[in-house]
PDB file of N, CA and C in Angstrom:
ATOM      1  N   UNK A   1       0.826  -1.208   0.000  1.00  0.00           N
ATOM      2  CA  UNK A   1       0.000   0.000   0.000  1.00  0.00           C
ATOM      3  C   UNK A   1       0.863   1.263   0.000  1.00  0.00           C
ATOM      4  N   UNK A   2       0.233   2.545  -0.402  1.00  0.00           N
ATOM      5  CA  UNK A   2       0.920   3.285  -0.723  1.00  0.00           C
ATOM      6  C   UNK A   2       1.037   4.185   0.613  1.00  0.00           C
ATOM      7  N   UNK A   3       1.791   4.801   1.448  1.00  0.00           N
ATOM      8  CA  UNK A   3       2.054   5.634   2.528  1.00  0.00           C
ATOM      9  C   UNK A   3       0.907   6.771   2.627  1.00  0.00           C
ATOM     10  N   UNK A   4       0.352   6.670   3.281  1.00  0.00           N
ATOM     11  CA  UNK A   4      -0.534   7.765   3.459  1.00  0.00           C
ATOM     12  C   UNK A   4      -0.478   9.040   2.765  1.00  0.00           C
ATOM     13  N   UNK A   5       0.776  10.058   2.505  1.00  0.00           N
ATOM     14  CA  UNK A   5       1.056  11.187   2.003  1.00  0.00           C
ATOM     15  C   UNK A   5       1.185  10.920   0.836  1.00  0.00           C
ATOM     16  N   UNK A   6       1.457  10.074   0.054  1.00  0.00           N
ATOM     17  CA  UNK A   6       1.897   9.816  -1.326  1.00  0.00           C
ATOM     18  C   UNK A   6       0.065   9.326  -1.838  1.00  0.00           C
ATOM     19  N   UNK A   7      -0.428   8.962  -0.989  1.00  0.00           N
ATOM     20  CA  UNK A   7      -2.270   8.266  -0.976  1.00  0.00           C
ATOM     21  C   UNK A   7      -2.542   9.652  -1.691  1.00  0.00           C
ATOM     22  N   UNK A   8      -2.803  10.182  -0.645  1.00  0.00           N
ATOM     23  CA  UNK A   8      -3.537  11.405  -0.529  1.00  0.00           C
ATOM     24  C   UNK A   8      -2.771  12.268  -1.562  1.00  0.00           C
ATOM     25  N   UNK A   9      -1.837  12.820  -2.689  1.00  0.00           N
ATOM     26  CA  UNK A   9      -1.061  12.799  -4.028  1.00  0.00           C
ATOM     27  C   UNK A   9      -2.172  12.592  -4.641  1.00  0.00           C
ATOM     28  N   UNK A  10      -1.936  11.359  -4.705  1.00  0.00           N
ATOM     29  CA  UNK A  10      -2.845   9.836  -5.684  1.00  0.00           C
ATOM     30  C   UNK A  10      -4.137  10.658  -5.969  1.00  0.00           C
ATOM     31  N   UNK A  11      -4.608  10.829  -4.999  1.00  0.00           N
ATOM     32  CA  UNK A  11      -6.777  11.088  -4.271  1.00  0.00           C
ATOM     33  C   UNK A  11      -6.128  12.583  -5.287  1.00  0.00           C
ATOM     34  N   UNK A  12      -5.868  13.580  -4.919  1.00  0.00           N
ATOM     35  CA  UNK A  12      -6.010  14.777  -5.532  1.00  0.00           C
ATOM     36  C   UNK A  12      -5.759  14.483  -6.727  1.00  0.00           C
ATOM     37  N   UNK A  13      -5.070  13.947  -7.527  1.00  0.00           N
ATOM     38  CA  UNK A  13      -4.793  13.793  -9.173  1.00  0.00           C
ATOM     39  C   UNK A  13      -5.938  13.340  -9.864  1.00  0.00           C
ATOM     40  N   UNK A  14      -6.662  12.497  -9.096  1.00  0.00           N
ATOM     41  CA  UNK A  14      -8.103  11.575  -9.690  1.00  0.00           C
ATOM     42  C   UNK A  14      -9.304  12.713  -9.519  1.00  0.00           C
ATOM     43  N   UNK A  15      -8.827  13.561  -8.365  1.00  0.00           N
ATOM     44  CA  UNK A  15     -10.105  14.398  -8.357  1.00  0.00           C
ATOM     45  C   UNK A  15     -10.785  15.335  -9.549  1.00  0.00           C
ATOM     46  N   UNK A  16     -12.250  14.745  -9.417  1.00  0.00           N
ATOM     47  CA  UNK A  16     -12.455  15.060 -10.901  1.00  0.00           C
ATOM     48  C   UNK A  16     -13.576  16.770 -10.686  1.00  0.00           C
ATOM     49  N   UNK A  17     -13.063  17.352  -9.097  1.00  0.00           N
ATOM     50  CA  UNK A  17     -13.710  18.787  -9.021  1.00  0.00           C
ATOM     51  C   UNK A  17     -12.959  20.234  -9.499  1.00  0.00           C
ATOM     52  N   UNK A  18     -11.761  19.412  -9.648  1.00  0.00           N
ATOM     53  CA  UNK A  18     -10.147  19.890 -10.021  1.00  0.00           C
ATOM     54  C   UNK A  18      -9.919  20.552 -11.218  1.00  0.00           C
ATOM     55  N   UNK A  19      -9.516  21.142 -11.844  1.00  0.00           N
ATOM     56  CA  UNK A  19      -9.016  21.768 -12.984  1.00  0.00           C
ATOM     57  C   UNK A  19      -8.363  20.701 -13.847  1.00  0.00           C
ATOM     58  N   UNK A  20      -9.059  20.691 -15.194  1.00  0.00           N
ATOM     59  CA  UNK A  20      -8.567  19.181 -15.639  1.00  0.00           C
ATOM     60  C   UNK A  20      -7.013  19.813 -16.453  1.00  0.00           C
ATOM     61  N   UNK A  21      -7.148  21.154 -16.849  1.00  0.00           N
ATOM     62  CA  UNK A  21      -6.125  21.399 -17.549  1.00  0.00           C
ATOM     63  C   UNK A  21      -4.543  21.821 -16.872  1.00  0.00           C
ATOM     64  N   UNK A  22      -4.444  21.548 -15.646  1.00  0.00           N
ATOM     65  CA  UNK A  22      -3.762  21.598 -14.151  1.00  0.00           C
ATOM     66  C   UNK A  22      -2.979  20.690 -14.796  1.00  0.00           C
ATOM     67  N   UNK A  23      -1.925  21.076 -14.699  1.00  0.00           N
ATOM     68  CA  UNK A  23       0.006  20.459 -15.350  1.00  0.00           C
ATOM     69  C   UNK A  23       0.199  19.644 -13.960  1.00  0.00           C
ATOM     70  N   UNK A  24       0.642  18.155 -14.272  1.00  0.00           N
ATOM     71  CA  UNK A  24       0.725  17.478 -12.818  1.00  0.00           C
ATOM     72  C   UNK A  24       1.986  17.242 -12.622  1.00  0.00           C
ATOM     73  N   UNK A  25       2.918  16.915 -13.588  1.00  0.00           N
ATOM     74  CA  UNK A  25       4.315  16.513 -14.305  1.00  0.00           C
ATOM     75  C   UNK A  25       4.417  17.098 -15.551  1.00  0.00           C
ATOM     76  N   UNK A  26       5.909  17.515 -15.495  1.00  0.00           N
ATOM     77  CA  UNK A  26       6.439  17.723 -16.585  1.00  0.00           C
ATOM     78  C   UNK A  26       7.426  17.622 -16.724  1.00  0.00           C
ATOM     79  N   UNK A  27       8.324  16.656 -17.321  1.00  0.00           N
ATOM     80  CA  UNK A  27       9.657  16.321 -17.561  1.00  0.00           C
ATOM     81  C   UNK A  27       9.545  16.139 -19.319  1.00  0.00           C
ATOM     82  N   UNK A  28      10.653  15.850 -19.951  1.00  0.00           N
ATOM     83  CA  UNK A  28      10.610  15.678 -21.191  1.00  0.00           C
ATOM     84  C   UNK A  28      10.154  15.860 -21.946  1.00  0.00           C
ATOM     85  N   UNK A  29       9.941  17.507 -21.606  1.00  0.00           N
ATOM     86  CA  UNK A  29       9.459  18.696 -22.404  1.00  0.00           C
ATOM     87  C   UNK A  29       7.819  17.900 -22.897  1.00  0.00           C
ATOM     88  N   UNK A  30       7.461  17.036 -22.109  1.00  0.00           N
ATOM     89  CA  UNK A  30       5.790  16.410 -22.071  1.00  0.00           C
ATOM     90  C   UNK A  30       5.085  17.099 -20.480  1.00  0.00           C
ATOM     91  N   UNK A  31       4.469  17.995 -20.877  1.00  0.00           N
ATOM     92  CA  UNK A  31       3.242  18.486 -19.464  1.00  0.00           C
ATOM     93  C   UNK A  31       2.260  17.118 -19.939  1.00  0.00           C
ATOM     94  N   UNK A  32       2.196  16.596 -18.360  1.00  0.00           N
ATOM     95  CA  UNK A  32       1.003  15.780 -17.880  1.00  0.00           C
ATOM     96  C   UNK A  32      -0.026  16.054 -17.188  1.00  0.00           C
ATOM     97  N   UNK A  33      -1.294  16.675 -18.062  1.00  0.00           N
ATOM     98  CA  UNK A  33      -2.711  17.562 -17.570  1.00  0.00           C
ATOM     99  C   UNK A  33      -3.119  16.271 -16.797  1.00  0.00           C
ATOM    100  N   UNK A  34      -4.400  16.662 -15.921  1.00  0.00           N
ATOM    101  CA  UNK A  34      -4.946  15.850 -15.286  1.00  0.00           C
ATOM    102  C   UNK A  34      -5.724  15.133 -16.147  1.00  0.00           C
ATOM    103  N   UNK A  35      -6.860  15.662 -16.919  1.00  0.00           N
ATOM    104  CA  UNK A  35      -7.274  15.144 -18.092  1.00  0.00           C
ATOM    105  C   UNK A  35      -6.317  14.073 -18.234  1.00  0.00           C
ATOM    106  N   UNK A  36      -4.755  14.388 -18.769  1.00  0.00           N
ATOM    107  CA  UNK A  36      -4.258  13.324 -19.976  1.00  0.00           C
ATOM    108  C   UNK A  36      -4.236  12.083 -18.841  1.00  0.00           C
ATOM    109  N   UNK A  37      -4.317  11.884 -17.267  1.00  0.00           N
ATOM    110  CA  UNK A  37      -3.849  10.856 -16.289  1.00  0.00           C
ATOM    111  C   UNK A  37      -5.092  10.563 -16.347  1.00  0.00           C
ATOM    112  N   UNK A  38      -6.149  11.346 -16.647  1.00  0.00           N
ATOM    113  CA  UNK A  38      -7.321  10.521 -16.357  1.00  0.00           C
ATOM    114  C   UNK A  38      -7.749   9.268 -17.676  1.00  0.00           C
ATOM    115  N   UNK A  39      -7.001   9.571 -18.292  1.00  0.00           N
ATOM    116  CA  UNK A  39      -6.626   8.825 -19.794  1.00  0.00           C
ATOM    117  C   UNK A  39      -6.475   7.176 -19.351  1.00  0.00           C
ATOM    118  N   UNK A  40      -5.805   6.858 -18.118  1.00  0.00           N
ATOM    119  CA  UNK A  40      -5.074   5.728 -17.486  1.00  0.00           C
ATOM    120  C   UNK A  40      -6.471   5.004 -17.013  1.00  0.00           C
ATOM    121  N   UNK A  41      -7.612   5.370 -16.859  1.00  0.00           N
ATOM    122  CA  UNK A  41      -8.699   5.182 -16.107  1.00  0.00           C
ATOM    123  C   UNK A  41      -9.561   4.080 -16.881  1.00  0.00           C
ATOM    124  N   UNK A  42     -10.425   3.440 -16.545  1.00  0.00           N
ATOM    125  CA  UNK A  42     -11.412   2.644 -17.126  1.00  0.00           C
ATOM    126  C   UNK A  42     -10.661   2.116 -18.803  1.00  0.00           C
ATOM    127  N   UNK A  43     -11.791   2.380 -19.136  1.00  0.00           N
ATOM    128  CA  UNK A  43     -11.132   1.747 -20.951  1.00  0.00           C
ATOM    129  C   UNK A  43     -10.699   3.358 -21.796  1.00  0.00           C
ATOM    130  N   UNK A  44     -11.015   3.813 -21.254  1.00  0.00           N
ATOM    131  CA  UNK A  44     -10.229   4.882 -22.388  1.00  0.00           C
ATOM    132  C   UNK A  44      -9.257   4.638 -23.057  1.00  0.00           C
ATOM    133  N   UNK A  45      -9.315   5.105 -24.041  1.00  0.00           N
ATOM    134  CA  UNK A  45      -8.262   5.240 -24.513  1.00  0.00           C
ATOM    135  C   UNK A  45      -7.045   6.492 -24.370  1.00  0.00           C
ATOM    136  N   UNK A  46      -5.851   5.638 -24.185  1.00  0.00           N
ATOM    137  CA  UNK A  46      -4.669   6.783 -24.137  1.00  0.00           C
ATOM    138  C   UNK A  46      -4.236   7.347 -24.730  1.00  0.00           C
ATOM    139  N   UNK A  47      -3.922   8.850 -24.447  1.00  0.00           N
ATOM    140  CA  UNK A  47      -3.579   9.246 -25.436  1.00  0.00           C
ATOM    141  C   UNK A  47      -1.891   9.574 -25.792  1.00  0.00           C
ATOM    142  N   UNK A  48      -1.394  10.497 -26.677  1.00  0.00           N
ATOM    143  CA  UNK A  48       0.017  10.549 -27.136  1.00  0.00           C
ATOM    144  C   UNK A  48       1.153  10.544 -26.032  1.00  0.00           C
ATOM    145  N   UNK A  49       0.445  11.934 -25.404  1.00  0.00           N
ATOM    146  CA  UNK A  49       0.852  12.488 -24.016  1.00  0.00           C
ATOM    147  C   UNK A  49       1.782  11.443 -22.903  1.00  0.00           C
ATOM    148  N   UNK A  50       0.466  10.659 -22.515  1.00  0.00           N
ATOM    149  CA  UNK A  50       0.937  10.023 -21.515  1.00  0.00           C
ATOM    150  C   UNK A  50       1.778   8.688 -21.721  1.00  0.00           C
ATOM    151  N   UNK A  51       1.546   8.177 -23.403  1.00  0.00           N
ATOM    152  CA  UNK A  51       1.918   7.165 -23.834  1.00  0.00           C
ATOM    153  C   UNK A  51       3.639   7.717 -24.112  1.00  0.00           C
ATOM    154  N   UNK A  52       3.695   8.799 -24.390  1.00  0.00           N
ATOM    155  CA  UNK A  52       5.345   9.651 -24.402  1.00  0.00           C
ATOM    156  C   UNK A  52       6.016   9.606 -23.344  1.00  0.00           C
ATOM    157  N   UNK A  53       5.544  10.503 -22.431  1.00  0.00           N
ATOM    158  CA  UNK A  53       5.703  10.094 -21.394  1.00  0.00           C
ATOM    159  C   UNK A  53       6.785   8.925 -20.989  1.00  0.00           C
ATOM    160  N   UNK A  54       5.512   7.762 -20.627  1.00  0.00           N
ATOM    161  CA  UNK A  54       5.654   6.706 -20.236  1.00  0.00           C
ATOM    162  C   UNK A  54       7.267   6.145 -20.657  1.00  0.00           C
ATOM    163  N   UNK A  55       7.485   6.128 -22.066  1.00  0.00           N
ATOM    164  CA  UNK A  55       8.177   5.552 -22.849  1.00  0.00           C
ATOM    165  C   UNK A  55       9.803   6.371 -22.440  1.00  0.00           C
ATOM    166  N   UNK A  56       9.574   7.673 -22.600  1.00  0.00           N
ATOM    167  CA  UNK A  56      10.565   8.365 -21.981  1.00  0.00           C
ATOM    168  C   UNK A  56      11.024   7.990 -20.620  1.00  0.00           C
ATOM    169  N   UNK A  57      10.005   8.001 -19.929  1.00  0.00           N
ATOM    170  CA  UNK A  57      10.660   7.455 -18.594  1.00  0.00           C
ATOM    171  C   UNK A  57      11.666   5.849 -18.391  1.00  0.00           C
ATOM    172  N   UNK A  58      10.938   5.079 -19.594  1.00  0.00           N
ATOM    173  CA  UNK A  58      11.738   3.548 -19.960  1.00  0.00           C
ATOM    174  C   UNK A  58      13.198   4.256 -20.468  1.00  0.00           C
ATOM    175  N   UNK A  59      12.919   4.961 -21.170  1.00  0.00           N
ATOM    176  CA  UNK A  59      14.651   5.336 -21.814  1.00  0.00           C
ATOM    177  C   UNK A  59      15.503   6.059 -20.894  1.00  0.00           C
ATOM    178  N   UNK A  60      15.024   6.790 -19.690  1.00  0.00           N
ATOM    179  CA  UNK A  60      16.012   7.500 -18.777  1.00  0.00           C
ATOM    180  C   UNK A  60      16.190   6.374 -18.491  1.00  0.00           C
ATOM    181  N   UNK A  61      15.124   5.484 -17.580  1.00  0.00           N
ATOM    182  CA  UNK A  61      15.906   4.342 -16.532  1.00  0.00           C
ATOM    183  C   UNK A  61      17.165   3.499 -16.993  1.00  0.00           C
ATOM    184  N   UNK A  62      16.546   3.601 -18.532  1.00  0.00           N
ATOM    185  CA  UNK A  62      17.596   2.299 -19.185  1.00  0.00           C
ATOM    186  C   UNK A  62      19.238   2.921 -18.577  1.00  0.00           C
ATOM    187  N   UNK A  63      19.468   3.950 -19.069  1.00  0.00           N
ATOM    188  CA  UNK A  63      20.750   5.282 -18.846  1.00  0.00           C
ATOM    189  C   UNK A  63      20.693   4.899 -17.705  1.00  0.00           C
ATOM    190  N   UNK A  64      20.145   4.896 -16.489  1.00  0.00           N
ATOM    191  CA  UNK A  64      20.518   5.097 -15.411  1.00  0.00           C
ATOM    192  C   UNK A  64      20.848   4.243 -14.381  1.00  0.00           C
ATOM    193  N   UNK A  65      20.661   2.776 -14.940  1.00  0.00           N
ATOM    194  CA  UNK A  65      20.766   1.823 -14.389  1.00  0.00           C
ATOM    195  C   UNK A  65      21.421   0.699 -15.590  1.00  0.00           C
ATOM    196  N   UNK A  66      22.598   0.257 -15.284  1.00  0.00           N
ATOM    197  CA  UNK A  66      23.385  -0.301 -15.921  1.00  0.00           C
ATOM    198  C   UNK A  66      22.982  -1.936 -16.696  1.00  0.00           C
ATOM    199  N   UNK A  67      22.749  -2.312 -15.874  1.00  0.00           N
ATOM    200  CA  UNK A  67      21.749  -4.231 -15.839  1.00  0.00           C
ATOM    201  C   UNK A  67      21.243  -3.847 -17.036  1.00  0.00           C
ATOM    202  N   UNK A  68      20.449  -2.751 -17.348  1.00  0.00           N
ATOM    203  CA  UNK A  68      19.172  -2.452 -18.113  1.00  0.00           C
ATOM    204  C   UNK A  68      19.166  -2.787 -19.369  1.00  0.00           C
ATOM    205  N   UNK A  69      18.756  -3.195 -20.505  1.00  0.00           N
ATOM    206  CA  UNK A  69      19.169  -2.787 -21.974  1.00  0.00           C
ATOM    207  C   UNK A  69      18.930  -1.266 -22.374  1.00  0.00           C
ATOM    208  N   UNK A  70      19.763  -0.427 -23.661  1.00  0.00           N
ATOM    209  CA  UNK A  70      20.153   0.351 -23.777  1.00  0.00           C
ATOM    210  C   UNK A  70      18.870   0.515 -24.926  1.00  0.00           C
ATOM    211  N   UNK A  71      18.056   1.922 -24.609  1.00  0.00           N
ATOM    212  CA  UNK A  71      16.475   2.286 -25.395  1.00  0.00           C
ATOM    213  C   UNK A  71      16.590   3.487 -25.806  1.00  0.00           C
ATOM    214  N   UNK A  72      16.303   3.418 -27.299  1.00  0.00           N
ATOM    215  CA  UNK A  72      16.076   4.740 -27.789  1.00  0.00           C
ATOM    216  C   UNK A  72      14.582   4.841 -28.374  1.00  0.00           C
ATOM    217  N   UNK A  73      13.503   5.696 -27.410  1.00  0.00           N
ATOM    218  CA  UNK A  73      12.515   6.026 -28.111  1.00  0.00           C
ATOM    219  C   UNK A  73      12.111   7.458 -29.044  1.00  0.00           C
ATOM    220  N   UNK A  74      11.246   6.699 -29.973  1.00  0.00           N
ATOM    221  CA  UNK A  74      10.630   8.449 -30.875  1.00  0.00           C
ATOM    222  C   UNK A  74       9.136   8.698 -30.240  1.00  0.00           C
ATOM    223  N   UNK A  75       8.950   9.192 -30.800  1.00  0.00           N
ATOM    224  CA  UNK A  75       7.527  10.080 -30.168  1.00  0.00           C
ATOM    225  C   UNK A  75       6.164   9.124 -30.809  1.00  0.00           C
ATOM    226  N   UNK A  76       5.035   9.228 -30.443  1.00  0.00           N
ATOM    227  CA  UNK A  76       4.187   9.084 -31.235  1.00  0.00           C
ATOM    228  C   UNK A  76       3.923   8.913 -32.499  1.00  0.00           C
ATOM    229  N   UNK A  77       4.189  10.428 -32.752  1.00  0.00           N
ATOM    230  CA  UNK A  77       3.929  10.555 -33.605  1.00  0.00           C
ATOM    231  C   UNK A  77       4.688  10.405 -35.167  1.00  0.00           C
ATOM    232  N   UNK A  78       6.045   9.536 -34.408  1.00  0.00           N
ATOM    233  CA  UNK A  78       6.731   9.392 -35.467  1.00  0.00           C
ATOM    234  C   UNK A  78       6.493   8.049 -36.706  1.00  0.00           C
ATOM    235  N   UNK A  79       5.363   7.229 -36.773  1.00  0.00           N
ATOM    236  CA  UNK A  79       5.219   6.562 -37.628  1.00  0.00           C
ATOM    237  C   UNK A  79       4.225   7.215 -38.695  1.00  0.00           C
ATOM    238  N   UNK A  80       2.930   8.118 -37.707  1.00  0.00           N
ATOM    239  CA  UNK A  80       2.287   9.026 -38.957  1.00  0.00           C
ATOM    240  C   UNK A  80       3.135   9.724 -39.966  1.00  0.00           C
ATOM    241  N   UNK A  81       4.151  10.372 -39.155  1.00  0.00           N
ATOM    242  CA  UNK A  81       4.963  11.220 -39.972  1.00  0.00           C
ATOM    243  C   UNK A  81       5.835  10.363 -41.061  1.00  0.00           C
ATOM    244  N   UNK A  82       6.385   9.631 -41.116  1.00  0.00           N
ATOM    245  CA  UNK A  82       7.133   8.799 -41.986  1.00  0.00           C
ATOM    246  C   UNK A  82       6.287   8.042 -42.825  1.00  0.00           C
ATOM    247  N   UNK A  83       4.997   7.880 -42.402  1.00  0.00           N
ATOM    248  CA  UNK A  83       3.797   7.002 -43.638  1.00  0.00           C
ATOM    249  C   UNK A  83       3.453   8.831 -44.321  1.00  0.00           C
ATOM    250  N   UNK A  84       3.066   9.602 -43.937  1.00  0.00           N
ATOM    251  CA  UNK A  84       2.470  10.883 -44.319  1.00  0.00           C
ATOM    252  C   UNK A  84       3.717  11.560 -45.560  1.00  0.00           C
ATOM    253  N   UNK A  85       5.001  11.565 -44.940  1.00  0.00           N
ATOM    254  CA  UNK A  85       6.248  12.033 -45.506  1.00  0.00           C
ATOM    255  C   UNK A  85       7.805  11.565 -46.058  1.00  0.00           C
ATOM    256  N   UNK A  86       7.539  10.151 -45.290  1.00  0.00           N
ATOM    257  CA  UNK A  86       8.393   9.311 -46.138  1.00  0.00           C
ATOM    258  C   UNK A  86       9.742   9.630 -45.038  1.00  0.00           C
ATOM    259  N   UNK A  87      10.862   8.989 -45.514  1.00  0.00           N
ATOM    260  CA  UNK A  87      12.470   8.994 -44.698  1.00  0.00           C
ATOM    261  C   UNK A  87      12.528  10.937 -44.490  1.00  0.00           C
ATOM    262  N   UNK A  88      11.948  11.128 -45.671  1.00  0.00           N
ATOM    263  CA  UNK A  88      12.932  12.788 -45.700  1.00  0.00           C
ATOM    264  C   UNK A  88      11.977  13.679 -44.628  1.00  0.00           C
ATOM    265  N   UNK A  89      10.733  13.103 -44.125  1.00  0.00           N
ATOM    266  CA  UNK A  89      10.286  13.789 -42.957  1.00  0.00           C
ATOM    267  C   UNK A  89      10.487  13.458 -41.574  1.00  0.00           C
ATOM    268  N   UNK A  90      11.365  12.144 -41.410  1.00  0.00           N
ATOM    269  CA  UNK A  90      12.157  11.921 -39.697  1.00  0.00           C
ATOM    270  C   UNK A  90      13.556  11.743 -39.992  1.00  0.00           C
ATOM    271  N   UNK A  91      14.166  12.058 -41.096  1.00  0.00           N
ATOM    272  CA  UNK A  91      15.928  11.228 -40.927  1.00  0.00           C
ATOM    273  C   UNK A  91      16.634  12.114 -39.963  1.00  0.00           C
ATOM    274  N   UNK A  92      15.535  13.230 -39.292  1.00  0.00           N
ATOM    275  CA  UNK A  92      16.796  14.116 -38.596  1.00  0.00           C
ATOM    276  C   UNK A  92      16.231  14.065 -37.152  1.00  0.00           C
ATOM    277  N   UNK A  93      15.310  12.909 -36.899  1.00  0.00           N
ATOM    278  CA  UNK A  93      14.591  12.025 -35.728  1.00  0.00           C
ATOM    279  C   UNK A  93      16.281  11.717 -34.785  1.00  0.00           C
ATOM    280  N   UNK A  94      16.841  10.532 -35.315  1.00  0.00           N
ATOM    281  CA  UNK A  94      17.977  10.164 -34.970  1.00  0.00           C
ATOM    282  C   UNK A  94      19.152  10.456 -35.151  1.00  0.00           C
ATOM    283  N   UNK A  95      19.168  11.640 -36.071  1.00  0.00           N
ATOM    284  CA  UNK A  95      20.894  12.432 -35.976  1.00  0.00           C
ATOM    285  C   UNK A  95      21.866  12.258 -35.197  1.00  0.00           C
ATOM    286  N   UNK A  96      21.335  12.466 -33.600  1.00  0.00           N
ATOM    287  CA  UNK A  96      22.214  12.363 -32.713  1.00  0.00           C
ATOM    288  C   UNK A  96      22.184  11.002 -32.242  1.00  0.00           C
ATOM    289  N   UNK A  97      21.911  10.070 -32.241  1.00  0.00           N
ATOM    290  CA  UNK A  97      21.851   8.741 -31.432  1.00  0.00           C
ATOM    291  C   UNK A  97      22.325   7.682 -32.628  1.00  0.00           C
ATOM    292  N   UNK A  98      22.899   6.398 -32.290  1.00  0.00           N
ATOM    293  CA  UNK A  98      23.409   5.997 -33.422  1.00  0.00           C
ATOM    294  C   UNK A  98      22.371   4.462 -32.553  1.00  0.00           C
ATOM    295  N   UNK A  99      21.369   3.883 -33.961  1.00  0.00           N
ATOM    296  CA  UNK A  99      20.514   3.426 -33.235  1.00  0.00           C
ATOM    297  C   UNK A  99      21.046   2.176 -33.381  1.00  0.00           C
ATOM    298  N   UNK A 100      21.579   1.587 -33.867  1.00  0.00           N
ATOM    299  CA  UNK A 100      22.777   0.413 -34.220  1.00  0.00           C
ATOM    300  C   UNK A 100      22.779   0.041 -33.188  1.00  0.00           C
ATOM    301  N   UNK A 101      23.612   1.089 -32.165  1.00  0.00           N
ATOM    302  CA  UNK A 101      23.660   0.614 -30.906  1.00  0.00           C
ATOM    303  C   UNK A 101      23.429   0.157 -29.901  1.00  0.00           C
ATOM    304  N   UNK A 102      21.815   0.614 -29.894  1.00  0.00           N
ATOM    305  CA  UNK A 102      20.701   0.345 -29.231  1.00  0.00           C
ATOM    306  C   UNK A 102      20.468  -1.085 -29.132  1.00  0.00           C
ATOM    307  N   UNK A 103      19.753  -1.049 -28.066  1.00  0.00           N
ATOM    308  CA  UNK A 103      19.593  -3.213 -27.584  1.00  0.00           C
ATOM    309  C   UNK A 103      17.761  -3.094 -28.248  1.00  0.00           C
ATOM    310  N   UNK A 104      16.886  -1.772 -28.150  1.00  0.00           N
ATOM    311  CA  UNK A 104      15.671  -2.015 -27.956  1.00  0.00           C
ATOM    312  C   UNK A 104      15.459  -0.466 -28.721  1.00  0.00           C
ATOM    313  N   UNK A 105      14.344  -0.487 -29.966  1.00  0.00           N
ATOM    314  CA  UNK A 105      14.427   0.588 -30.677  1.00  0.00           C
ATOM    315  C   UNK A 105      12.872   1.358 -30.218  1.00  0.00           C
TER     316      UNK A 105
END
């Protein structure tokens, strides 16, 4: 169970009397509205946001913990863009990362 103070976190994020457009997190240049967490809920569906997110947070840990395999993620939205525009609208996606390297793409 979760510690009482970290509970009560939890209880305010779900609260749905709240300002849904209220920034809860923001790391990796992704703001996480309450709306987008309420995304996590029942069957909804998720959206870009939190699914970015998420994925980002897999690629710090990988970096930060050695055991890990080594992850380079793109965004969402990077398969629309490459069906919509072809190589010449992401080849500058991975410029900096050499994905070769990578254990997990």
């Amino acid at each position: 169970p979760l510690p009482s103070d970290h509970a009560t976190i939890v209880d305010s994020a779900w609260d749905s009397s709240s300002d849904d457009n209220q920034v809860l997190a923001n790391a990796y240049s992704i703001p996480i509205k309450r709306c987008d967490l309420r995304t996590l809920n029942g069957v909804s569906w998720l959206n870009d946001e939190v699914i970015n997110f998420y994925m980002n947070l897999i690629a710090t840990r990988s970096v930060d913990v050695d055991s890990l395999p080594t992850v380079h993620v793109v965004s969402t939205f990077f398969y629309p863009k490459l069906r919509s525009s072809g190589y010449r609208g992401v080849r500058r996606w991975t410029r900096r990362v050499d994905v070769f390297a990578m254990d997990i793409m």
